[in-house]
Protein backbone atom coordinates (compact mmCIF):
# COMPACT_ATOMS: atom_id res chain seq x y z
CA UNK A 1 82.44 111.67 102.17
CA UNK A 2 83.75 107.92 102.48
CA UNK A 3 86.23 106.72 104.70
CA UNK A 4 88.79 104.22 105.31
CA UNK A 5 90.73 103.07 108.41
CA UNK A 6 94.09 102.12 107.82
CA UNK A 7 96.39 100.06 109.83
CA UNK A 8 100.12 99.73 109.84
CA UNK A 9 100.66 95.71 110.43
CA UNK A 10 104.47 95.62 109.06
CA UNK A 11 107.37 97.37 110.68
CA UNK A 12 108.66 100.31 108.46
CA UNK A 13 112.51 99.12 109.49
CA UNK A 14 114.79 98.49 106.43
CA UNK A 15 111.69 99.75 103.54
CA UNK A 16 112.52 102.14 100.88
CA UNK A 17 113.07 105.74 102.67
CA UNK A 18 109.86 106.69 100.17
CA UNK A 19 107.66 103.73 101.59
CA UNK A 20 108.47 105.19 104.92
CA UNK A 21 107.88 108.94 104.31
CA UNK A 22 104.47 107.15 102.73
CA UNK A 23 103.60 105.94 105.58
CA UNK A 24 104.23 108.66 107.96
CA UNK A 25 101.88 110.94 105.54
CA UNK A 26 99.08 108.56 106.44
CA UNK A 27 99.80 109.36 109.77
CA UNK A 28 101.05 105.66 110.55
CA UNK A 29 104.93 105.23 112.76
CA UNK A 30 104.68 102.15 114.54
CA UNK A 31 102.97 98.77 113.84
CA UNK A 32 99.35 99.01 115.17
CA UNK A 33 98.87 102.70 114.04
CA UNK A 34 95.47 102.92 112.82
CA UNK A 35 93.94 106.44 111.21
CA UNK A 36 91.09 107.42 109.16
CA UNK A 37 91.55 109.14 106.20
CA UNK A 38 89.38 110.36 103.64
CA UNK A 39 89.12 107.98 100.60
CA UNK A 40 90.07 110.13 97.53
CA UNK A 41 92.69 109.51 95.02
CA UNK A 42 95.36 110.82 96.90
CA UNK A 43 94.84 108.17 99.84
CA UNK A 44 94.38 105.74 97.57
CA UNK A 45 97.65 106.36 95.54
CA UNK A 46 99.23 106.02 98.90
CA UNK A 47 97.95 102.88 100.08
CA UNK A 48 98.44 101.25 96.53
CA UNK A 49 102.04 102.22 96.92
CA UNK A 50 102.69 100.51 100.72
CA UNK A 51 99.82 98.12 100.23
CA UNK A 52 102.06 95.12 101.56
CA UNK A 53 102.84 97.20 104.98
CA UNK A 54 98.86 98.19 105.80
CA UNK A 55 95.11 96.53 106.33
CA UNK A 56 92.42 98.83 105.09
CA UNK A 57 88.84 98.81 105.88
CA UNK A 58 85.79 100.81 105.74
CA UNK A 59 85.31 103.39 108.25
């Protein structure tokens, strides 16, 4: 299965409470958090919804 490293580049202070509780689900609390996650539609639903907050790459 494919995989993606994501990175948190943008601080998570003053975002939507949803954007944050997004972004802890990926596993991502301060900037320079990176994880790998499986890419499935789920993950990708995620990123697509805090795009502007995260780098994502092939893993």
């Amino acid at each position: 299965m494919e995989q993606v490293k994501i990175k948190l580049v943008k601080s998570l202070i003053g975002r939507k409470k949803d954007h944050i509780a997004t972004a802890h689900s990926l596993g991502l609390k301060k900037i320079g958090n990176e994880k790998i996650q499986p890419k499935n539609k789920q993950t990708e639903g995620k990123i697509a919804k805090i795009n502007y907050l995260v780098e994502v790459e092939k893993a």
